[in-house]
PDB file of N, CA and C in Angstrom:
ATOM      1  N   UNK A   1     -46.003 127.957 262.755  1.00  0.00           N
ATOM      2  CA  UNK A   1     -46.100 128.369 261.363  1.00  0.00           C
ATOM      3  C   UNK A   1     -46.966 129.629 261.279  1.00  0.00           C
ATOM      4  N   UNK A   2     -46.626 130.537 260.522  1.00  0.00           N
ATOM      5  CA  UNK A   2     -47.176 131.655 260.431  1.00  0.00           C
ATOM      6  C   UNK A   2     -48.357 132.045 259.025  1.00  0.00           C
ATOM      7  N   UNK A   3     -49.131 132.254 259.834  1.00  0.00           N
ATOM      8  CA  UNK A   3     -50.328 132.627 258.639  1.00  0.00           C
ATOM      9  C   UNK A   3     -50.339 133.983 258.190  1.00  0.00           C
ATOM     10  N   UNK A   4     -50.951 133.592 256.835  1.00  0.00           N
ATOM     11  CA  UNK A   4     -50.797 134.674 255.807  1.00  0.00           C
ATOM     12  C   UNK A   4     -51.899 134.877 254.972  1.00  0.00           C
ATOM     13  N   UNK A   5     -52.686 135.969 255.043  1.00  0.00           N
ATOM     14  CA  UNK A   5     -54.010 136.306 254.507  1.00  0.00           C
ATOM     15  C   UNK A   5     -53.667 137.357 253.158  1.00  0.00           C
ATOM     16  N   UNK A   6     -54.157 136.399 251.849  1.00  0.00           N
ATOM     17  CA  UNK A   6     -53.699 137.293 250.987  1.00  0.00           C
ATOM     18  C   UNK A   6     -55.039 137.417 249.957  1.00  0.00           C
ATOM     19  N   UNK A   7     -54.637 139.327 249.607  1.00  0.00           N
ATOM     20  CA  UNK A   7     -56.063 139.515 249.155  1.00  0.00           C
ATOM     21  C   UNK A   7     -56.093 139.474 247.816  1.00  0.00           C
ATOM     22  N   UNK A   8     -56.362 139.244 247.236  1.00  0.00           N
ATOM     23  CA  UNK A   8     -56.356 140.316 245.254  1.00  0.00           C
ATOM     24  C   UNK A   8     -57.713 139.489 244.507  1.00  0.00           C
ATOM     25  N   UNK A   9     -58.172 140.558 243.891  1.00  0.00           N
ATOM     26  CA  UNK A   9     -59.692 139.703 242.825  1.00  0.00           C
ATOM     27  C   UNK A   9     -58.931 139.235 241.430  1.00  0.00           C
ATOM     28  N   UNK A  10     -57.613 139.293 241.343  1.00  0.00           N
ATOM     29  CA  UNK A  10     -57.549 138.321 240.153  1.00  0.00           C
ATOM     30  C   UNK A  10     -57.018 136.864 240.962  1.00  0.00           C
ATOM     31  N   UNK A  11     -57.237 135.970 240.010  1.00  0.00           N
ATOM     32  CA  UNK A  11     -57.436 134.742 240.909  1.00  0.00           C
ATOM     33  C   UNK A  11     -55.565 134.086 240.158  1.00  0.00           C
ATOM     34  N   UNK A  12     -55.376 134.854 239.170  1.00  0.00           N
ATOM     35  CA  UNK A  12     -53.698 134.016 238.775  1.00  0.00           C
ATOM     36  C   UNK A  12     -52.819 134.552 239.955  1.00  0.00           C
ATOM     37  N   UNK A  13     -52.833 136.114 240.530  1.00  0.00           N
ATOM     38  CA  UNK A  13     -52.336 136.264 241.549  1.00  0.00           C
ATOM     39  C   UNK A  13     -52.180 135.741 242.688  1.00  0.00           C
ATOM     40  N   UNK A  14     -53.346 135.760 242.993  1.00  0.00           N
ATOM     41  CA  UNK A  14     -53.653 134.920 244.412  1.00  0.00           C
ATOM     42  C   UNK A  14     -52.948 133.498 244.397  1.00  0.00           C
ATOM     43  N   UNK A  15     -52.687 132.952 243.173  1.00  0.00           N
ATOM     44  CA  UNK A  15     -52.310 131.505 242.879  1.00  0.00           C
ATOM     45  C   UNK A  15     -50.651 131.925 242.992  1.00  0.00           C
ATOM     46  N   UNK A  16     -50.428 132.808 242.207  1.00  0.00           N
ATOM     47  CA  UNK A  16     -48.800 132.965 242.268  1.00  0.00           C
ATOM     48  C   UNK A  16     -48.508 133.234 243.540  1.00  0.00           C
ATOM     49  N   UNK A  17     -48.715 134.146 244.179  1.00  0.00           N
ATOM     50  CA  UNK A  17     -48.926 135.086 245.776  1.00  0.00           C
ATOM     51  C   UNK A  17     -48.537 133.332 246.716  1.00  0.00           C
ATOM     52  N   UNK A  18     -49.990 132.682 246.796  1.00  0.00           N
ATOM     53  CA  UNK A  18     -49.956 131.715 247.860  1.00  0.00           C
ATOM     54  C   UNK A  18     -48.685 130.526 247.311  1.00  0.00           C
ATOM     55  N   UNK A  19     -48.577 130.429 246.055  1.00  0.00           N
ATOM     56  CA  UNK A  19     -47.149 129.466 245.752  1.00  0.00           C
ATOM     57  C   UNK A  19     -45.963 129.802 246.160  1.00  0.00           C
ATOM     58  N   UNK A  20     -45.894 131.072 246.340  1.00  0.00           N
ATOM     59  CA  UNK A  20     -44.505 131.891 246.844  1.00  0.00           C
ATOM     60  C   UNK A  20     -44.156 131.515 248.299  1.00  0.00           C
ATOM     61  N   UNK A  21     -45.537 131.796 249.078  1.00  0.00           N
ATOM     62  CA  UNK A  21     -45.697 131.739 250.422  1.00  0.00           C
ATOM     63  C   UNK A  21     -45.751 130.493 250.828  1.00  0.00           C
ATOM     64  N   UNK A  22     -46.282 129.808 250.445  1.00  0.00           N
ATOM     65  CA  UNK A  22     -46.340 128.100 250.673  1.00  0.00           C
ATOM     66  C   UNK A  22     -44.937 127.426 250.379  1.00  0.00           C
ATOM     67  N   UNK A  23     -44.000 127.690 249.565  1.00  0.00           N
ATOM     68  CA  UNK A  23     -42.635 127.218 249.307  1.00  0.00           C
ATOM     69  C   UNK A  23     -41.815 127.940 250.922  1.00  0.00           C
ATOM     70  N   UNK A  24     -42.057 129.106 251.239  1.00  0.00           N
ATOM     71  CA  UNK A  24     -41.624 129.668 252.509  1.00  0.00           C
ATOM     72  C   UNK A  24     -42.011 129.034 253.559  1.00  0.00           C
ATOM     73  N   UNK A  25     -42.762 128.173 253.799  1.00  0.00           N
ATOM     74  CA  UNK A  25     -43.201 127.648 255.005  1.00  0.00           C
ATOM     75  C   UNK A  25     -44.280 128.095 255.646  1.00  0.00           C
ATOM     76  N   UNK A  26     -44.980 129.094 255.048  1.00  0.00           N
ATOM     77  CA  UNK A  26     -46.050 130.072 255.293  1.00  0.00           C
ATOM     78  C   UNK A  26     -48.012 128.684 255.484  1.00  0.00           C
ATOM     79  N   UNK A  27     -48.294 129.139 256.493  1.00  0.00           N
ATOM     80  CA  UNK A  27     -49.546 128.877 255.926  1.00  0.00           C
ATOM     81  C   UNK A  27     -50.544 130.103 255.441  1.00  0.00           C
ATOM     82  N   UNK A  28     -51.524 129.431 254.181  1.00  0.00           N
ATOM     83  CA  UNK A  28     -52.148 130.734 253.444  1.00  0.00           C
ATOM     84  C   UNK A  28     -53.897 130.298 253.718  1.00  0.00           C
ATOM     85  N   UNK A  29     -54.167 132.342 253.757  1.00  0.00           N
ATOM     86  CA  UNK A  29     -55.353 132.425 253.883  1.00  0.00           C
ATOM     87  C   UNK A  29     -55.865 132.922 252.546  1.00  0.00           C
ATOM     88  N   UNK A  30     -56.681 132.730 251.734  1.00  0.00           N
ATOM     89  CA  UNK A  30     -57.387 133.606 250.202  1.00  0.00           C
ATOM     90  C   UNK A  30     -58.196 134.127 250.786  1.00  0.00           C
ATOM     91  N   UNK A  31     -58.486 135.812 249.811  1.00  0.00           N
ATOM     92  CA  UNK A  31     -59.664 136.522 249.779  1.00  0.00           C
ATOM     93  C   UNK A  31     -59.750 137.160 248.659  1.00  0.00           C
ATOM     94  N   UNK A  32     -60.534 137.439 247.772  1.00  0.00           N
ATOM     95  CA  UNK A  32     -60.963 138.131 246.312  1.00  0.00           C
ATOM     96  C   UNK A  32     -61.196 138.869 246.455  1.00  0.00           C
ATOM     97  N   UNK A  33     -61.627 139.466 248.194  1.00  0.00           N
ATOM     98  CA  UNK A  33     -62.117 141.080 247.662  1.00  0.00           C
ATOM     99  C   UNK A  33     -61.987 141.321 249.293  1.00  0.00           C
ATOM    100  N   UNK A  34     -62.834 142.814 249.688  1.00  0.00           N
ATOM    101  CA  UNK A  34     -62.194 143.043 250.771  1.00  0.00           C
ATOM    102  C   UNK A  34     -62.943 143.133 251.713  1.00  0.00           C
ATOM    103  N   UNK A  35     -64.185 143.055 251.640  1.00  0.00           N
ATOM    104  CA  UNK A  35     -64.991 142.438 252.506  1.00  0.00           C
ATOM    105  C   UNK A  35     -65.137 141.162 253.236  1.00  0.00           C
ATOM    106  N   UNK A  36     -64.332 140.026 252.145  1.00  0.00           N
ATOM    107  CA  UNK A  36     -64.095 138.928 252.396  1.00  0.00           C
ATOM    108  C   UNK A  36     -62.965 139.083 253.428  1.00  0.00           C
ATOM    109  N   UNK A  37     -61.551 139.830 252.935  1.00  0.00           N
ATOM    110  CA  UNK A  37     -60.347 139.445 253.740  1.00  0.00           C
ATOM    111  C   UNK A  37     -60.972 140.540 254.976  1.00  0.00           C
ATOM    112  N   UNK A  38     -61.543 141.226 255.453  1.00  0.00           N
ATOM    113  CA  UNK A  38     -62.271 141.716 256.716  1.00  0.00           C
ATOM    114  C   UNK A  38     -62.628 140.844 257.681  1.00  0.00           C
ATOM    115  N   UNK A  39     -63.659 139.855 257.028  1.00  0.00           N
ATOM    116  CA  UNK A  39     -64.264 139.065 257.819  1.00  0.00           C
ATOM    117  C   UNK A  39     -63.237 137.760 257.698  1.00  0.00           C
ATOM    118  N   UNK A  40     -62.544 137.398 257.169  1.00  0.00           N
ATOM    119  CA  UNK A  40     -61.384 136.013 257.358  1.00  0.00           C
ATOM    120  C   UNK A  40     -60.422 136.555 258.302  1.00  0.00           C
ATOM    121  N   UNK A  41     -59.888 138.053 258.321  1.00  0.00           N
ATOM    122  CA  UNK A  41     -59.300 138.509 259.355  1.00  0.00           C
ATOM    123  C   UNK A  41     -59.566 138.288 260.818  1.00  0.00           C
ATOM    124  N   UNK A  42     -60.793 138.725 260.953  1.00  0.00           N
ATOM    125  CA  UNK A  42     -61.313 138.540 262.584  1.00  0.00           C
ATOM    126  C   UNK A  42     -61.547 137.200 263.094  1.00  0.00           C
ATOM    127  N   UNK A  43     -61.770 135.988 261.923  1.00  0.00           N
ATOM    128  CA  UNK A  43     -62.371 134.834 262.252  1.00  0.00           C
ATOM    129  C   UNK A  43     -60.989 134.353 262.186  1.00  0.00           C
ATOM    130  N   UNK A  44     -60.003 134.362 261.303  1.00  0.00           N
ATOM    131  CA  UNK A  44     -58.786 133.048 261.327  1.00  0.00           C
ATOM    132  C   UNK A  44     -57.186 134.357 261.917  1.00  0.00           C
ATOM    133  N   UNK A  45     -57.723 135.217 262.415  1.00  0.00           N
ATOM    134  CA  UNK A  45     -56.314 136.168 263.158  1.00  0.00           C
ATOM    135  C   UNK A  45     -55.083 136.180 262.466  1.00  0.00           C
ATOM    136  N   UNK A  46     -54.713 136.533 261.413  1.00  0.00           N
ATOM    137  CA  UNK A  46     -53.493 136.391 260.314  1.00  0.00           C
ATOM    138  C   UNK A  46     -52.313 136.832 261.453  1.00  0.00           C
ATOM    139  N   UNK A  47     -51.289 136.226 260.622  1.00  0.00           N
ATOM    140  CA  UNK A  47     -49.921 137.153 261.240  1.00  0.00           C
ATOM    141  C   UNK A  47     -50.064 138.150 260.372  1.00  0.00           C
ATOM    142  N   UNK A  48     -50.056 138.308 259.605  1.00  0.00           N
ATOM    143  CA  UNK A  48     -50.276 139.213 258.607  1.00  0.00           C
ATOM    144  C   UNK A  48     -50.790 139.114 257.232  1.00  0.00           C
ATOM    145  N   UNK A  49     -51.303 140.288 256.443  1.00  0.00           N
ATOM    146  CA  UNK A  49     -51.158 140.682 255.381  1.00  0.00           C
ATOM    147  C   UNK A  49     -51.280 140.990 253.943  1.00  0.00           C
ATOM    148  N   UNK A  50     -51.245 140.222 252.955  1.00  0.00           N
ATOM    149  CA  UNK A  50     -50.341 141.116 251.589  1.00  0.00           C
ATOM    150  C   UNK A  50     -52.171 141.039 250.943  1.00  0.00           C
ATOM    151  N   UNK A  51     -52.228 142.348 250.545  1.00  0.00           N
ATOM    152  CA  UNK A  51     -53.749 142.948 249.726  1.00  0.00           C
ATOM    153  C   UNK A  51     -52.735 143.357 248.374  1.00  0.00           C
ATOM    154  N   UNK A  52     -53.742 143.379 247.219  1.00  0.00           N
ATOM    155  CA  UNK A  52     -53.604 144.041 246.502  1.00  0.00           C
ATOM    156  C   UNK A  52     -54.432 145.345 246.485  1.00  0.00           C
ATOM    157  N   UNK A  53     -53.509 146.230 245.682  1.00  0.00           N
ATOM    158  CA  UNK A  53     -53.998 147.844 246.596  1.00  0.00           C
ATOM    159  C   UNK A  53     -55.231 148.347 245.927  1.00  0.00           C
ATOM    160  N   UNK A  54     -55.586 147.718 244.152  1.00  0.00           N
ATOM    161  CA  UNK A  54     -56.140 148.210 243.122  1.00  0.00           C
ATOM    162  C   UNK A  54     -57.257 147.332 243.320  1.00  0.00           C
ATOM    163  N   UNK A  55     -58.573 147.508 243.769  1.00  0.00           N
ATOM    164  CA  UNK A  55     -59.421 146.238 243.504  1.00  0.00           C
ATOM    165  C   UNK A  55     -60.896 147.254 243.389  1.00  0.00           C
ATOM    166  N   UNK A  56     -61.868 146.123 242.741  1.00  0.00           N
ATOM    167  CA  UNK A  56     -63.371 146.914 243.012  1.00  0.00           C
ATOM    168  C   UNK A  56     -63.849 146.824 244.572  1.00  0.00           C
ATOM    169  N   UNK A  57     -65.124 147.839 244.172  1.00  0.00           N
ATOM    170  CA  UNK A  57     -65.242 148.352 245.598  1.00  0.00           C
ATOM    171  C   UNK A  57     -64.857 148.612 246.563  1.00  0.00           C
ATOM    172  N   UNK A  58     -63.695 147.619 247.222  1.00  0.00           N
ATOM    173  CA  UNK A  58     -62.869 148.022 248.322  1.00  0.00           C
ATOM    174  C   UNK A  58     -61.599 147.221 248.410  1.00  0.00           C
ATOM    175  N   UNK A  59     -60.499 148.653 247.741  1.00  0.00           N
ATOM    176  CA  UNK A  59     -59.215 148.313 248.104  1.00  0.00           C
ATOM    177  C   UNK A  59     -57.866 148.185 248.973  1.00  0.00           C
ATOM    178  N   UNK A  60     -57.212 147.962 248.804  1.00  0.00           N
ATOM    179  CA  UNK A  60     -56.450 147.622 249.996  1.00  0.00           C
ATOM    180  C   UNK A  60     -56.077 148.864 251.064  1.00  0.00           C
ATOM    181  N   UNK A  61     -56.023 149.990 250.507  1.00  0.00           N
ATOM    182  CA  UNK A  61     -55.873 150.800 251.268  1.00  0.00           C
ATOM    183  C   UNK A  61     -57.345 151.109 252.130  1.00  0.00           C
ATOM    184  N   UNK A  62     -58.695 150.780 251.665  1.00  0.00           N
ATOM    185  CA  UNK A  62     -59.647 150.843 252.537  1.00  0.00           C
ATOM    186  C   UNK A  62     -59.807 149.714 253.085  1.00  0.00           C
ATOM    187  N   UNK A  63     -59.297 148.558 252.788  1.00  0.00           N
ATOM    188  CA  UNK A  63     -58.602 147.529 253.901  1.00  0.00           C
ATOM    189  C   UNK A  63     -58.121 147.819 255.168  1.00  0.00           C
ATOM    190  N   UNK A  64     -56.748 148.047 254.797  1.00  0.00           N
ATOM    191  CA  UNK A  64     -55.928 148.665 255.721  1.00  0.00           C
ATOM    192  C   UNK A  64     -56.679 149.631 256.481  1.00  0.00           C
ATOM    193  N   UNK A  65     -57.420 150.968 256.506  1.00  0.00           N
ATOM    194  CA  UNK A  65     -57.717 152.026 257.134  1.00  0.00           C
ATOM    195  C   UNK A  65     -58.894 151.075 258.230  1.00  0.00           C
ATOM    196  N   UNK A  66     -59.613 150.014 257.747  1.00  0.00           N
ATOM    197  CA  UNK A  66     -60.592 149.135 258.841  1.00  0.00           C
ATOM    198  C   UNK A  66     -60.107 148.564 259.548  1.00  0.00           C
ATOM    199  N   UNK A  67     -58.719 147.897 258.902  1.00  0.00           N
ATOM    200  CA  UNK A  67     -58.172 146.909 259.967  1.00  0.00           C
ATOM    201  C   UNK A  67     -57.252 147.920 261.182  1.00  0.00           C
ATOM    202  N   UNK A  68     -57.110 148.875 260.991  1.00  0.00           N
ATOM    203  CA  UNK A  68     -56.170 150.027 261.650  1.00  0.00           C
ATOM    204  C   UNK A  68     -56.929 150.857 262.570  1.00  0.00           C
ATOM    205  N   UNK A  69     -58.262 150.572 262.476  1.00  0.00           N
ATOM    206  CA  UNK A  69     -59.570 151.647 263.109  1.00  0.00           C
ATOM    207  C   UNK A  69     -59.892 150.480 264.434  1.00  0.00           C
ATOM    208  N   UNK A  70     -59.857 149.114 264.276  1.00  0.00           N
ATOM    209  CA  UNK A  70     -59.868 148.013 265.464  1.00  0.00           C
ATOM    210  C   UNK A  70     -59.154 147.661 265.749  1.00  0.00           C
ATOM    211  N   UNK A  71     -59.350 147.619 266.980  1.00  0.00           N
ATOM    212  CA  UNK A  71     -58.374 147.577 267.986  1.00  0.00           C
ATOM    213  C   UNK A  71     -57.830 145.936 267.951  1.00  0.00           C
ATOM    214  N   UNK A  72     -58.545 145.050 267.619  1.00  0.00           N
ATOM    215  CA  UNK A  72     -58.404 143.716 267.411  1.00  0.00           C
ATOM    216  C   UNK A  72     -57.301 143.150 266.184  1.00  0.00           C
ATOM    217  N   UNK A  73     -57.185 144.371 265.424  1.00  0.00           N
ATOM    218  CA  UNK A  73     -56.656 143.946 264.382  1.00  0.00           C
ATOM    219  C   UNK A  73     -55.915 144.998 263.759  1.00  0.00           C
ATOM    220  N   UNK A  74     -55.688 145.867 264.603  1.00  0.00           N
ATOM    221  CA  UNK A  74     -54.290 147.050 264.661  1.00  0.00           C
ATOM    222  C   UNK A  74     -53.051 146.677 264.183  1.00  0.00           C
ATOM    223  N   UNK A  75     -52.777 145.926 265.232  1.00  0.00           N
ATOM    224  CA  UNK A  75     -50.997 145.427 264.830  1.00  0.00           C
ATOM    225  C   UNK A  75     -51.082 144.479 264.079  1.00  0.00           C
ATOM    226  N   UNK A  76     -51.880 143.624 263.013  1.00  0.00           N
ATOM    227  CA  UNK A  76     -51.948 143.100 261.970  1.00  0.00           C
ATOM    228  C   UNK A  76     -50.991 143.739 260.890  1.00  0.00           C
ATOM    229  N   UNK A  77     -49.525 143.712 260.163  1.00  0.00           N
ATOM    230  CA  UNK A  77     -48.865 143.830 259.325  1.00  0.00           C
ATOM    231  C   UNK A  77     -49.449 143.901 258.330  1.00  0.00           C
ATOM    232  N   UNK A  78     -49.789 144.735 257.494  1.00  0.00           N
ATOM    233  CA  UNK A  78     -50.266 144.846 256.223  1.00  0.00           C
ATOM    234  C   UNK A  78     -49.252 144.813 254.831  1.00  0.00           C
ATOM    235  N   UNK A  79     -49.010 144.883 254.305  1.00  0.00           N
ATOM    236  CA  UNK A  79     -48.262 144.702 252.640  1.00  0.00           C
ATOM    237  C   UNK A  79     -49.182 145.204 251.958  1.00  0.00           C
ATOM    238  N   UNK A  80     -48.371 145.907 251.131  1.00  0.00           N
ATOM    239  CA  UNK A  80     -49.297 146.305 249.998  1.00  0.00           C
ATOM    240  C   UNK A  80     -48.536 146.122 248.475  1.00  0.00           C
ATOM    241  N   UNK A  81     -49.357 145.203 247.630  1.00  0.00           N
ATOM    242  CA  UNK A  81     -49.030 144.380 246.619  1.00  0.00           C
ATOM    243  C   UNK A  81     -49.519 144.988 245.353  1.00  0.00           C
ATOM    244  N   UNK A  82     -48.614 145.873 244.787  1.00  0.00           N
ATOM    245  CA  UNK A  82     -49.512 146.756 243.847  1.00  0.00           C
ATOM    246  C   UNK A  82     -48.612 147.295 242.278  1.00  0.00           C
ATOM    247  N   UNK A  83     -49.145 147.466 241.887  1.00  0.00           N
ATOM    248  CA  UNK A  83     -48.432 147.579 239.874  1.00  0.00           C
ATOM    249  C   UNK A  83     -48.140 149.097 240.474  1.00  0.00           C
ATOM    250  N   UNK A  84     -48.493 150.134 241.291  1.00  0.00           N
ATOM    251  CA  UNK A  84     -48.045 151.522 241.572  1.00  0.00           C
ATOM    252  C   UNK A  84     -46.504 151.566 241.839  1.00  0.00           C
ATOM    253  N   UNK A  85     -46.081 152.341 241.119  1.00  0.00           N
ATOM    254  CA  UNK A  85     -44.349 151.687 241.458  1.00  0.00           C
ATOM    255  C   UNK A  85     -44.049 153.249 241.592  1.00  0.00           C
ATOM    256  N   UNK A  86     -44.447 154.714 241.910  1.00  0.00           N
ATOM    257  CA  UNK A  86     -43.691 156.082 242.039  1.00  0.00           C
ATOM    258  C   UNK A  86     -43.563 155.749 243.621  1.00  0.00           C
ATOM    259  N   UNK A  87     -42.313 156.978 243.841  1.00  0.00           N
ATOM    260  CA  UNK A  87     -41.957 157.116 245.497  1.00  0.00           C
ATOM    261  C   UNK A  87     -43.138 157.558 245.728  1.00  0.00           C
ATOM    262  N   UNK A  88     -43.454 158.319 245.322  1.00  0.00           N
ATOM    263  CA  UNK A  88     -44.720 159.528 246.382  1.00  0.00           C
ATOM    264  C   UNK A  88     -45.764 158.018 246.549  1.00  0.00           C
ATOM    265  N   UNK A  89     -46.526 157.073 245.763  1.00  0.00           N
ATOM    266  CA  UNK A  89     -47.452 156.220 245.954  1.00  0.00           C
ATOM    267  C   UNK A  89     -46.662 155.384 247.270  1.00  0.00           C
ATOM    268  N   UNK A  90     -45.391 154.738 247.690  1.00  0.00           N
ATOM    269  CA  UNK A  90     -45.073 154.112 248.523  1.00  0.00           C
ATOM    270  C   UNK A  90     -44.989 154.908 249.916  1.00  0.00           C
ATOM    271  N   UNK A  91     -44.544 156.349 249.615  1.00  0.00           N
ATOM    272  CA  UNK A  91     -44.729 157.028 251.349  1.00  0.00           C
ATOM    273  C   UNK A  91     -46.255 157.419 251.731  1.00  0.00           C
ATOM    274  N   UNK A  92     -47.162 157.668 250.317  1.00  0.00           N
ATOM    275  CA  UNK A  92     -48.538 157.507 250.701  1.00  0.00           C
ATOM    276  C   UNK A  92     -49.113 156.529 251.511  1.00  0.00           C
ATOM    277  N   UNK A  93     -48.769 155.501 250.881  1.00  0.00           N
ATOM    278  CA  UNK A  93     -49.559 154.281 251.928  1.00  0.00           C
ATOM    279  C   UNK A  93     -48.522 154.205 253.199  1.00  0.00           C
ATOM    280  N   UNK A  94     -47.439 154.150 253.500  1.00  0.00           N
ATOM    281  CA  UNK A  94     -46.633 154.183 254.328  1.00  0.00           C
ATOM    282  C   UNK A  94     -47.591 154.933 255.573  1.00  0.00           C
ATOM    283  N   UNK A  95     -47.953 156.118 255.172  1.00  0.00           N
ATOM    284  CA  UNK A  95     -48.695 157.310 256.356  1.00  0.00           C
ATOM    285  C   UNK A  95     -50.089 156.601 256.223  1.00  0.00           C
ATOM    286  N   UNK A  96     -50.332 155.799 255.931  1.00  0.00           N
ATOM    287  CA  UNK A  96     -51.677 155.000 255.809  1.00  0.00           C
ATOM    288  C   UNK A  96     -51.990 153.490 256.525  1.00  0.00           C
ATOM    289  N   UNK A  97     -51.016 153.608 256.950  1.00  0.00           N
ATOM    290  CA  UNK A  97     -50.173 152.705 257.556  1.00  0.00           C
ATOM    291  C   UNK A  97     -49.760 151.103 257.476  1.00  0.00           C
ATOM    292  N   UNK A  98     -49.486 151.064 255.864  1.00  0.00           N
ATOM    293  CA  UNK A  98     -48.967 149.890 255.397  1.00  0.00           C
ATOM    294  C   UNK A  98     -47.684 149.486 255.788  1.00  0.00           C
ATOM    295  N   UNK A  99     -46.879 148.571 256.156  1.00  0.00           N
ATOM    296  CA  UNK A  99     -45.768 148.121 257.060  1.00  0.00           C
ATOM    297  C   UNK A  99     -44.833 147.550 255.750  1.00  0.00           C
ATOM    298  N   UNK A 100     -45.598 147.344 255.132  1.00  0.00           N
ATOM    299  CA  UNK A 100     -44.704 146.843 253.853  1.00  0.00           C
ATOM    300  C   UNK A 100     -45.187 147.561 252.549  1.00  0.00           C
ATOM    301  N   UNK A 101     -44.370 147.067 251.464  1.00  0.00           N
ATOM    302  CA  UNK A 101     -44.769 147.766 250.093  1.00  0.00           C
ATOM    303  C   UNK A 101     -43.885 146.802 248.975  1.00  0.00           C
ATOM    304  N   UNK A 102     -44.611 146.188 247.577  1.00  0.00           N
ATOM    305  CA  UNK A 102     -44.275 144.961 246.985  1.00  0.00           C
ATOM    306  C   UNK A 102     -44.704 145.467 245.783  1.00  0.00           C
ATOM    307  N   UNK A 103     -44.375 145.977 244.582  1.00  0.00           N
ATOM    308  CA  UNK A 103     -44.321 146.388 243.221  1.00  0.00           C
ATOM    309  C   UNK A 103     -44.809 144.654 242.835  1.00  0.00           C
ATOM    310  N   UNK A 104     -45.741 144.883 241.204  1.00  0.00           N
ATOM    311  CA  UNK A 104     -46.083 143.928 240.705  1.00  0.00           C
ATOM    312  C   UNK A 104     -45.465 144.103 239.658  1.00  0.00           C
ATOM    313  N   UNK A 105     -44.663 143.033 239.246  1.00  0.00           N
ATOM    314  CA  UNK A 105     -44.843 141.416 239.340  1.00  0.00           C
ATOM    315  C   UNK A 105     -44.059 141.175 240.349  1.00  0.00           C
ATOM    316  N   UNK A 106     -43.755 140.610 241.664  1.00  0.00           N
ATOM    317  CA  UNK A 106     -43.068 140.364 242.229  1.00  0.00           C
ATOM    318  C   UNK A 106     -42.525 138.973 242.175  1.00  0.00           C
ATOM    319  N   UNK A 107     -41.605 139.098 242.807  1.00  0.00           N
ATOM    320  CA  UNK A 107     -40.918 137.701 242.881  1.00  0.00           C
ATOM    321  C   UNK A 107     -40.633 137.169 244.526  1.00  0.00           C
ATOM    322  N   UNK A 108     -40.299 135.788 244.632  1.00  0.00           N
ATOM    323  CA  UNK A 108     -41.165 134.988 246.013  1.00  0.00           C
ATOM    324  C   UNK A 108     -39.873 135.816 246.905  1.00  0.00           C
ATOM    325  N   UNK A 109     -39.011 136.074 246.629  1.00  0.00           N
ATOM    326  CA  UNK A 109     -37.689 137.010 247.690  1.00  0.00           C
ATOM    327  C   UNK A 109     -38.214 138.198 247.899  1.00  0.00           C
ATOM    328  N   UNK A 110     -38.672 139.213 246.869  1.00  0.00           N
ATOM    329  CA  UNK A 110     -39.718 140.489 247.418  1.00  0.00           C
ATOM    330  C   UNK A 110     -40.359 140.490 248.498  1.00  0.00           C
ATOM    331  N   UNK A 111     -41.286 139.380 248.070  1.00  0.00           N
ATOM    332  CA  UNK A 111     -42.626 139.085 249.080  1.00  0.00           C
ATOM    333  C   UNK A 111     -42.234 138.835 250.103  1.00  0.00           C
ATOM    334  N   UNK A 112     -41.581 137.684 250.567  1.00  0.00           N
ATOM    335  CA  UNK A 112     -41.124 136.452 251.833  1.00  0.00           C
ATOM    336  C   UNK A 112     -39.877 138.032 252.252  1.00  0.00           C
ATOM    337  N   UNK A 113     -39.432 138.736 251.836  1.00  0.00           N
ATOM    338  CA  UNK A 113     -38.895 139.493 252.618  1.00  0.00           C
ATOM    339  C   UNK A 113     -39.453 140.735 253.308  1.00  0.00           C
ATOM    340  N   UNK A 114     -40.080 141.656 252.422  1.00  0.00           N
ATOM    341  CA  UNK A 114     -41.555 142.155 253.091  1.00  0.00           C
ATOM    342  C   UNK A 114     -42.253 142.050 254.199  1.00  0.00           C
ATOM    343  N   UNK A 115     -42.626 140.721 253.965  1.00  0.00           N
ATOM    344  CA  UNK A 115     -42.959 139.957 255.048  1.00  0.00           C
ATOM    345  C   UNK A 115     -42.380 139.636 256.713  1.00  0.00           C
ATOM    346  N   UNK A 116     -41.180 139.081 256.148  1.00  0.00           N
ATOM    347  CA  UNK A 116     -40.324 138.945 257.537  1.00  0.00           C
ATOM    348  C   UNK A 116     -39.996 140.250 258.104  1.00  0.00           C
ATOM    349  N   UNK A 117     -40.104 141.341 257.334  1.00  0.00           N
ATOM    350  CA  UNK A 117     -39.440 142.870 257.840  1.00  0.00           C
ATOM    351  C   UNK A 117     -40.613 143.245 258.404  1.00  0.00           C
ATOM    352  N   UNK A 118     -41.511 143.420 257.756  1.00  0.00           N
ATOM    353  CA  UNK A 118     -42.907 143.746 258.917  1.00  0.00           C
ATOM    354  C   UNK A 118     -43.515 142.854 259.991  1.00  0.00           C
ATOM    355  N   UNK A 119     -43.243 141.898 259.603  1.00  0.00           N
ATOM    356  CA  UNK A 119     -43.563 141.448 261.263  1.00  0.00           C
ATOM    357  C   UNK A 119     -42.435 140.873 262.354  1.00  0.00           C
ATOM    358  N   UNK A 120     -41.558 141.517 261.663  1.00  0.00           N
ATOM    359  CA  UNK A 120     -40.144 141.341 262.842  1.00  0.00           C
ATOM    360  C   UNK A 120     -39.282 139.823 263.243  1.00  0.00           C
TER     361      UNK A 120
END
């Protein structure tokens, strides 16, 4: 079974997010912010993934750029789960090196496919 570390500081997300993933067969990891999903990263080794991109202090894209700087946690699949819906915002993070990309509100076929495409 494949684990799934999902980030966002609103807490209805995180609830919708892990119901999606849990109907998939997924097991789920929570984090509210991104210091948290940093340190749940290194301690519980995700298969991957899904941050929300918009958060205080540190968002998913300064997520992503830490988990991409160690070597431990490089090929970690990232998603990025975000209300930004222009092309130019999706090839941005793309060169930032997000593996996936998930417009909000999503729905559990978005996500669970996302998913399976970035980590193969």
């Amino acid at each position: 079974m494949k684990t799934i570390l999902i980030v966002d500081d609103l807490q209805s997300e995180l609830d919708l997010m892990a119901t999606y993933l849990t109907k998939a067969g997924y097991k789920i990891i929570l984090a509210t912010n991104g210091e948290e999903a940093l340190a749940k990263t290194l301690e519980k080794k995700p298969d991957a993934i899904v941050t929300d991109w918009m958060m205080p202090k540190m968002g998913g894209l300064d997520i992503c750029r830490k988990l991409k700087k160690n070597p431990e946690t490089a090929e970690i699949p990232v998603i990025a789960c975000t209300a930004k819906n222009r092309d130019v915002d999706r090839l941005w993070a793309k060169k930032q090196g997000v593996s996936g990309y998930v417009t909000k509100p999503c729905t559990q076929e978005q996500l669970v496919s996302a998913l399976q495409e970035a980590m193969g």
